[in-house]
Protein backbone atom coordinates (compact mmCIF):
# COMPACT_ATOMS: atom_id res chain seq x y z
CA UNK A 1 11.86 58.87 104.89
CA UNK A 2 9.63 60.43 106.93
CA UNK A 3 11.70 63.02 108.66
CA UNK A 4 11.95 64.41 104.82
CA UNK A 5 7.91 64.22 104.66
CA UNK A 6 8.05 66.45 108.00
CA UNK A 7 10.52 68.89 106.36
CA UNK A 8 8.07 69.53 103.17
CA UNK A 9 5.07 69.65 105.45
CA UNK A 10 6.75 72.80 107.39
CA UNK A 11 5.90 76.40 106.57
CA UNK A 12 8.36 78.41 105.11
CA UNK A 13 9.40 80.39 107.56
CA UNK A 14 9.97 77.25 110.00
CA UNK A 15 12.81 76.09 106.89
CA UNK A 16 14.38 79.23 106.57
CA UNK A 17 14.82 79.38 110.32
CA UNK A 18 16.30 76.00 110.55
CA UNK A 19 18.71 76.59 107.15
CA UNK A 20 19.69 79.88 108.63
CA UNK A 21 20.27 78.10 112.39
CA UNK A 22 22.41 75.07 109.81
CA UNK A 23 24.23 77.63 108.08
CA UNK A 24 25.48 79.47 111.58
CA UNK A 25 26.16 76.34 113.15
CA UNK A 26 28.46 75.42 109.82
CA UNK A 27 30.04 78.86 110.09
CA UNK A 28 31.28 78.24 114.01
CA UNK A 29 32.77 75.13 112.50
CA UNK A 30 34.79 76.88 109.41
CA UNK A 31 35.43 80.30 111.05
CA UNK A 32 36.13 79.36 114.67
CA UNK A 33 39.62 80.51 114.38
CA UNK A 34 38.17 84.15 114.29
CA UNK A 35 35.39 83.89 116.56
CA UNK A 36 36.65 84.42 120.11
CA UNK A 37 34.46 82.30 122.72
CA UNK A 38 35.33 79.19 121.12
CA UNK A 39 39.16 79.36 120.37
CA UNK A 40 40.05 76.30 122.34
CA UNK A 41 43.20 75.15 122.23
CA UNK A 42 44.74 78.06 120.68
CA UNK A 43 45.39 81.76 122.38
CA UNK A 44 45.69 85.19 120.68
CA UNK A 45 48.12 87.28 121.85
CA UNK A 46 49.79 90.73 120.98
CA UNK A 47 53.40 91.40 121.27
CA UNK A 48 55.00 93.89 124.02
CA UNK A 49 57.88 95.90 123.17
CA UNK A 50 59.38 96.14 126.91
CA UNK A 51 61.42 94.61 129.51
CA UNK A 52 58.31 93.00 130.72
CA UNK A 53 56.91 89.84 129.71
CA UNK A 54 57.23 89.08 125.57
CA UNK A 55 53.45 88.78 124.64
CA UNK A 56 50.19 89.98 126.41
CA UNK A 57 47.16 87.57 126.37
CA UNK A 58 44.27 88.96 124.28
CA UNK A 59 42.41 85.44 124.24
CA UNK A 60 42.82 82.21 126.26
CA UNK A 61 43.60 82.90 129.59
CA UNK A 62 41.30 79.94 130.59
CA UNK A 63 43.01 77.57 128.37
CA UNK A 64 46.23 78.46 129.44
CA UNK A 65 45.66 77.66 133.56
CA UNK A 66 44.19 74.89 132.28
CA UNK A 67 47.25 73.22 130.16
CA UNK A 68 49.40 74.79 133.26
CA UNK A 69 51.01 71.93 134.58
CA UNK A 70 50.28 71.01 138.80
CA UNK A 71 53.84 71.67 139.76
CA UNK A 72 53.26 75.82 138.58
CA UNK A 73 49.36 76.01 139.54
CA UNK A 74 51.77 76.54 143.28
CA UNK A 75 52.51 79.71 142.53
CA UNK A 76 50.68 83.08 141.70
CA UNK A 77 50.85 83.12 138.25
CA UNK A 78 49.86 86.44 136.58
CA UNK A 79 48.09 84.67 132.66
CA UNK A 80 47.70 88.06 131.61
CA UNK A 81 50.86 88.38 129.93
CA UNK A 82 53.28 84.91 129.24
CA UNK A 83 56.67 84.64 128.08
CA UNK A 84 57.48 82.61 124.64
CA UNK A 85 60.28 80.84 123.27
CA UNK A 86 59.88 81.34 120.00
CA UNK A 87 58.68 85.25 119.56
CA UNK A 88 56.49 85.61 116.33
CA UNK A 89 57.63 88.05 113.59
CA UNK A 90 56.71 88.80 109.94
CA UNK A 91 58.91 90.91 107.66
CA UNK A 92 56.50 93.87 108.56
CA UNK A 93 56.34 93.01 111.83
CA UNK A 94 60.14 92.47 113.37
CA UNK A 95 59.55 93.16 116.64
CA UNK A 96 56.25 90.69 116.93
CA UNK A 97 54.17 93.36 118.31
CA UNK A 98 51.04 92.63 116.02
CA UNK A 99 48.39 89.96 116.92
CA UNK A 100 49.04 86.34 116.50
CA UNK A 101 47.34 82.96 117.33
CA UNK A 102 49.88 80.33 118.90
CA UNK A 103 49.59 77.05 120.05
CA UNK A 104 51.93 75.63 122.46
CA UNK A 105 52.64 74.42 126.46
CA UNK A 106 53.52 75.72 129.77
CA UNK A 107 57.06 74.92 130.17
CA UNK A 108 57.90 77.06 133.16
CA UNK A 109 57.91 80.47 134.77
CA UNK A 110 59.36 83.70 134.83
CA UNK A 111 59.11 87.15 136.25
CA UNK A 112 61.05 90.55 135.55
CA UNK A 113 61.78 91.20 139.41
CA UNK A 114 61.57 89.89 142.84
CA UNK A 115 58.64 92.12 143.33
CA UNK A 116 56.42 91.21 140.24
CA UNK A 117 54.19 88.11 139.96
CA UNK A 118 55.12 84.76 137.73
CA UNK A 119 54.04 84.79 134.41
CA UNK A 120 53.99 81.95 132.06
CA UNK A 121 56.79 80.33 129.47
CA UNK A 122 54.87 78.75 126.68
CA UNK A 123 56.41 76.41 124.46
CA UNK A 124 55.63 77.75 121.09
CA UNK A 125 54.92 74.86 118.80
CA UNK A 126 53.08 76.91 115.80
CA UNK A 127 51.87 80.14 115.33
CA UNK A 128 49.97 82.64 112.48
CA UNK A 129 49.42 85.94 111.92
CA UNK A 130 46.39 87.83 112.33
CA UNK A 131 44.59 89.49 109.54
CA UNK A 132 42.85 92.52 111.50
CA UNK A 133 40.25 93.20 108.80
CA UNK A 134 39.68 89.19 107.83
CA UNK A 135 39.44 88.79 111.39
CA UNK A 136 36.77 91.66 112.02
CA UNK A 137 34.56 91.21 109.01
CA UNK A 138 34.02 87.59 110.10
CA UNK A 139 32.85 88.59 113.15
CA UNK A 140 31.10 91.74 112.67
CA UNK A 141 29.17 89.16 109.57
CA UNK A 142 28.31 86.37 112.09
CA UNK A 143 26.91 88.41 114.99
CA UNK A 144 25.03 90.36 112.15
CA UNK A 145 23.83 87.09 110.76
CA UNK A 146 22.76 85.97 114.49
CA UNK A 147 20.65 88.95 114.82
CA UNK A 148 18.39 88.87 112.24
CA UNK A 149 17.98 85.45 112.86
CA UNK A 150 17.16 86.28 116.48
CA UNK A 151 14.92 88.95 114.99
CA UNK A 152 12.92 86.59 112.90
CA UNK A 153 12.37 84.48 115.40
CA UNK A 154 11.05 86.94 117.79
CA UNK A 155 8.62 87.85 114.70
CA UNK A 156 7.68 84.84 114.30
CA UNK A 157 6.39 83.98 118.21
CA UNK A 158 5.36 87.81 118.22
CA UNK A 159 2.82 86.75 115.06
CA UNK A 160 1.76 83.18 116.99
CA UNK A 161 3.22 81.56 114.25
């Protein structure tokens, strides 16, 4: 009872900084699909249309060595780009060139040529589609969002407050 005595004895600016802190904190939580630094566990990738590897790692490099099991971490393995084997593809997207979020495991390796580095097979057990603009919006909103925030707190120890 008497944290909520505290919370009605703060000045207004003090609440709105800690709602507005609450809110962000609740919007890592729903939207951290779409905001990159904390996609754990998950890794965005966009298709390649070559005789090279099938997808090229846009997020989640890091989580892939670290899911890489100890019998490949031997070898030089290139995480920039990974083999899949399940490619993803939409009906306006058959040859799985867009951007996608997967989920899966290092099964194995792989490389084009004798002269090329490993690259990664992944195991794909699920994967989505990325909407560009959904996924843009969100961030472009949240960093916004962070900046005025950051803004009102510099205000605020600018004023002595």
């Amino acid at each position: 009872m008497q944290w909520l005595c505290t919370i009605f004895a703060m000045k207004s600016r003090t609440k709105f900084l800690i709602v507005g802190t609450l809110i962000l904190l609740g919007q890592l939580v729903i939207f951290r699909d779409y905001i990159s630094p904390i996609q754990w566990g998950q890794i965005k990738i966009s298709g390649l249309a070559c005789t090279c590897p099938d997808e090229t790692i846009l997020n989640g490099q890091w989580y892939i060595m670290s899911i890489t099991p100890d019998s490949l971490k031997k070898y030089d393995l290139d995480y920039s780009e990974i083999y899949v084997t399940e490619r993803p593809t939409t009906e306006f997207d058959p040859m799985g060139v867009d951007d996608y979020i997967i989920k899966g495991k290092v099964i194995g390796k792989e490389r084009v040529s004798e002269m090329d580095n490993w690259n990664p097979i992944m195991k794909v057990d699920e994967w989505r589609e990325i909407d560009l603009i959904k996924d843009w919006s969100i961030k472009i909103l949240f960093f916004g969002q962070v900046i005025i925030l950051l803004t009102i707190i510099r205000r605020r120890n600018k004023n002595g407050a």
